[in-house]
Protein backbone atom coordinates (compact mmCIF):
# COMPACT_ATOMS: atom_id res chain seq x y z
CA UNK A 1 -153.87 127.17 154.26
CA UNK A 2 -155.35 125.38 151.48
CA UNK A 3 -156.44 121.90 151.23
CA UNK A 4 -153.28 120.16 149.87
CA UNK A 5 -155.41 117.68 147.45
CA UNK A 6 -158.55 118.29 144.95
CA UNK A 7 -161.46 116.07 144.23
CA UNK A 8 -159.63 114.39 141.45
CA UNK A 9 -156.82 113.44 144.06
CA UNK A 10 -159.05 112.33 146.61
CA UNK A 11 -160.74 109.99 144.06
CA UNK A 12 -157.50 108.74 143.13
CA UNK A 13 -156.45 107.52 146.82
CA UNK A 14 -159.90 106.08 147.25
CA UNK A 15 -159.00 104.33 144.08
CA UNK A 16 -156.13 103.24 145.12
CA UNK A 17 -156.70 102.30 148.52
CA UNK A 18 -159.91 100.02 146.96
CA UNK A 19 -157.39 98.28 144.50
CA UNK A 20 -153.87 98.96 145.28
CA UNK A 21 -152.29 96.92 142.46
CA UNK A 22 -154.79 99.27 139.56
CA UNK A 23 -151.15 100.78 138.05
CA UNK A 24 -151.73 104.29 136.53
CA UNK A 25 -153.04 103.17 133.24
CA UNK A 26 -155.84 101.57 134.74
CA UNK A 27 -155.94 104.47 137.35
CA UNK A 28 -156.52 106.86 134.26
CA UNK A 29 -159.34 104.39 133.04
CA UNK A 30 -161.38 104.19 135.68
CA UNK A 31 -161.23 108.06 136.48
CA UNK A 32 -161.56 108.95 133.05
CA UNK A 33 -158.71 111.17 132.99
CA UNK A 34 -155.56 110.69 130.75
CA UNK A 35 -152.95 108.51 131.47
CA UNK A 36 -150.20 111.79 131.73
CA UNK A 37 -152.59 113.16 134.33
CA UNK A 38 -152.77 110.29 136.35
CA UNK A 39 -149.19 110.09 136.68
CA UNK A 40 -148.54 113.48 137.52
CA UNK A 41 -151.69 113.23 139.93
CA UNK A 42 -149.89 110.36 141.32
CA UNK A 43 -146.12 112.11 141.63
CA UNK A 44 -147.28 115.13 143.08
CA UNK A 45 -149.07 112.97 146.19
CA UNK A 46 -145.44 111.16 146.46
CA UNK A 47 -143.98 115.14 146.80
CA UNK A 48 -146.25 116.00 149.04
CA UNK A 49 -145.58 113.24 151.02
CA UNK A 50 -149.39 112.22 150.95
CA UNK A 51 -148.46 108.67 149.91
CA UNK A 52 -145.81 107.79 151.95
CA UNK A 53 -144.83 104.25 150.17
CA UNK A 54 -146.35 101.49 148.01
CA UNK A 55 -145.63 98.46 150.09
CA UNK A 56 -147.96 96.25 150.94
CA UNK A 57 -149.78 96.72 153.96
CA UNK A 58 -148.87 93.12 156.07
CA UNK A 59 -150.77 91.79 158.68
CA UNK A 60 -148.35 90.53 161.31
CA UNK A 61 -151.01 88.22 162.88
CA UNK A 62 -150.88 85.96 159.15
CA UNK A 63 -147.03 86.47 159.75
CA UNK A 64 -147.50 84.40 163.36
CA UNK A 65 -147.80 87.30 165.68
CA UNK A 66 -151.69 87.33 166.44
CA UNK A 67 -150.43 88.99 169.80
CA UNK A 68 -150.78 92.72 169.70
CA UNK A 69 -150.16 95.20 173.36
CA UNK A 70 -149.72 98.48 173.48
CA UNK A 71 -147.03 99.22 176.62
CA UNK A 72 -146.35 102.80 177.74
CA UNK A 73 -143.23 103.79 179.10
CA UNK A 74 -141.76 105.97 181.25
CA UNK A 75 -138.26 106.90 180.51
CA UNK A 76 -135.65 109.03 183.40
CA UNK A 77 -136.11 112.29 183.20
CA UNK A 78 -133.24 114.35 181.86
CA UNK A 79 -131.96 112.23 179.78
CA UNK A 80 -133.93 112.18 176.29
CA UNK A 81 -135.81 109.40 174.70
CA UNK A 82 -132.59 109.06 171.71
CA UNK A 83 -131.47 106.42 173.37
CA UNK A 84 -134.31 104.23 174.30
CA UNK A 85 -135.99 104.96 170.85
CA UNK A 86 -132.87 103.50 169.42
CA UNK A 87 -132.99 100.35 171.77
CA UNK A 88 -137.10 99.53 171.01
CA UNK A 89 -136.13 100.09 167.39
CA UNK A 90 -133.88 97.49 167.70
CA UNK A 91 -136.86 95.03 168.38
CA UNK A 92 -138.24 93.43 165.56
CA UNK A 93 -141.44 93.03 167.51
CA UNK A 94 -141.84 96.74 168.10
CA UNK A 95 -144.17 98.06 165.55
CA UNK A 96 -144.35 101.58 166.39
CA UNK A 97 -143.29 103.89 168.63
CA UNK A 98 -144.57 107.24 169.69
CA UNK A 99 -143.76 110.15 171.66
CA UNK A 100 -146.58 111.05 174.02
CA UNK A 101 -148.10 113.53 176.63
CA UNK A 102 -149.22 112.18 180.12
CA UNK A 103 -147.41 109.77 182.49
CA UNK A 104 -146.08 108.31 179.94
CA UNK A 105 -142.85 109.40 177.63
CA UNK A 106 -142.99 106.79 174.82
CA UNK A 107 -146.39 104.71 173.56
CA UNK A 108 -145.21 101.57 171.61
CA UNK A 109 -147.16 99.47 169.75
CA UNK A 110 -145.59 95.66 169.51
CA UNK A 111 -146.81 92.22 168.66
CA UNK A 112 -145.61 88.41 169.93
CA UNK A 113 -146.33 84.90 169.02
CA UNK A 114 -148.53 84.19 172.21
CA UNK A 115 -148.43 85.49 175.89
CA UNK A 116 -145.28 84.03 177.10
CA UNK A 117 -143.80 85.85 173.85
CA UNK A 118 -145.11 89.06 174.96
CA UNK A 119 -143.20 88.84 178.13
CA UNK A 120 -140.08 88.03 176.55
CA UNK A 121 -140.59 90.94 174.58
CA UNK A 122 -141.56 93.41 177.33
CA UNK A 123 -138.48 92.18 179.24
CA UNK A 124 -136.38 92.88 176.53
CA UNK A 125 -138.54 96.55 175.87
CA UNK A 126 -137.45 97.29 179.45
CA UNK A 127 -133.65 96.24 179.73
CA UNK A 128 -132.72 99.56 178.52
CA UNK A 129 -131.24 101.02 182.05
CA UNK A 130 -133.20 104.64 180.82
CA UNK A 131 -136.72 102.94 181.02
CA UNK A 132 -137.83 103.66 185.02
CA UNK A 133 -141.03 101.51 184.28
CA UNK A 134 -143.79 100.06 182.17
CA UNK A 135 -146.90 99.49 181.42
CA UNK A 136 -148.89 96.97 179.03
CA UNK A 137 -152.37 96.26 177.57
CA UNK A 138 -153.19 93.51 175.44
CA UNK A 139 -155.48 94.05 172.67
CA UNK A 140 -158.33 91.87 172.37
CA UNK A 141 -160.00 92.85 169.57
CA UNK A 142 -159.45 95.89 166.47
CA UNK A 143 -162.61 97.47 166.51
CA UNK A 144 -161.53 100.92 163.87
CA UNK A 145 -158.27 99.38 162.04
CA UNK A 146 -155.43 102.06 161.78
CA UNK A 147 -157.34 104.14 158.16
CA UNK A 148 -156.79 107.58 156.97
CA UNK A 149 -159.58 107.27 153.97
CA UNK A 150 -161.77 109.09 156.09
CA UNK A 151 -159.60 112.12 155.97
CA UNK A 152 -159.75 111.83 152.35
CA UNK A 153 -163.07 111.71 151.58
CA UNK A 154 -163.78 114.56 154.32
């Protein structure tokens, strides 16, 4: 299978990524390619599904939520996750959820305004009657924030 994106793509997100708010024509500029080409550069990413949206990326710790936890949980068997994915999506402070492999059937990744916060949110996370139990980390620190530049440029 061939790489979906060429050099002039990959210069493009890296552009992008740098200075989000560039618009095409200034895209075009600073790669030296015509405006036209940009563009189409530009749509074909958005078919491919490379660029996924152009919101901005918000940080939900300036938004009051400097309280980020990572809880795992573990959901009774035979019954699919449908249910419980449609309860944690429910939760404002539920940022992501994933299915995973392990002891765990769902990794969710959720923020709160301090620790007592967190608990109301975990006890809210766990009133669905399908989640058997739970487990939470706090995150002290983001060492490698979430990036996919790297992928680019490889």
């Amino acid at each position: 299978m061939s790489d979906p994106i060429d050099d002039l793509d990959a210069r493009l997100l890296a552009l992008l990524q740098e200075d989000p708010g560039i618009g095409v024509l200034g895209a075009s500029r600073a790669l030296g390619v015509a405006r036209g080409t940009a563009q189409s550069r530009l749509d074909k990413l958005v078919g491919l599904g490379v660029i996924r949206t152009f919101a901005p990326q918000l940080d939900p710790a300036a938004l009051g939520y400097p309280v980020m936890a990572f809880s795992t949980l573990e959901i009774r068997q035979g019954t699919g996750g449908g249910p419980v994915v449609a309860h944690v999506s429910g939760i404002p402070e539920v940022l992501e959820a994933h299915t995973i492999t392990g002891s765990g059937d769902l990794m969710i990744r959720l923020v709160a305004r301090d620790n007592a916060d967190l608990q109301r949110v975990i006890d809210e996370v766990v009133s669905h009657p399908m989640v058997e139990r739970s487990s939470t980390v706090i995150c002290l620190s983001t060492r490698v924030p979430y990036r996919t530049l790297p992928l680019v440029q490889r």
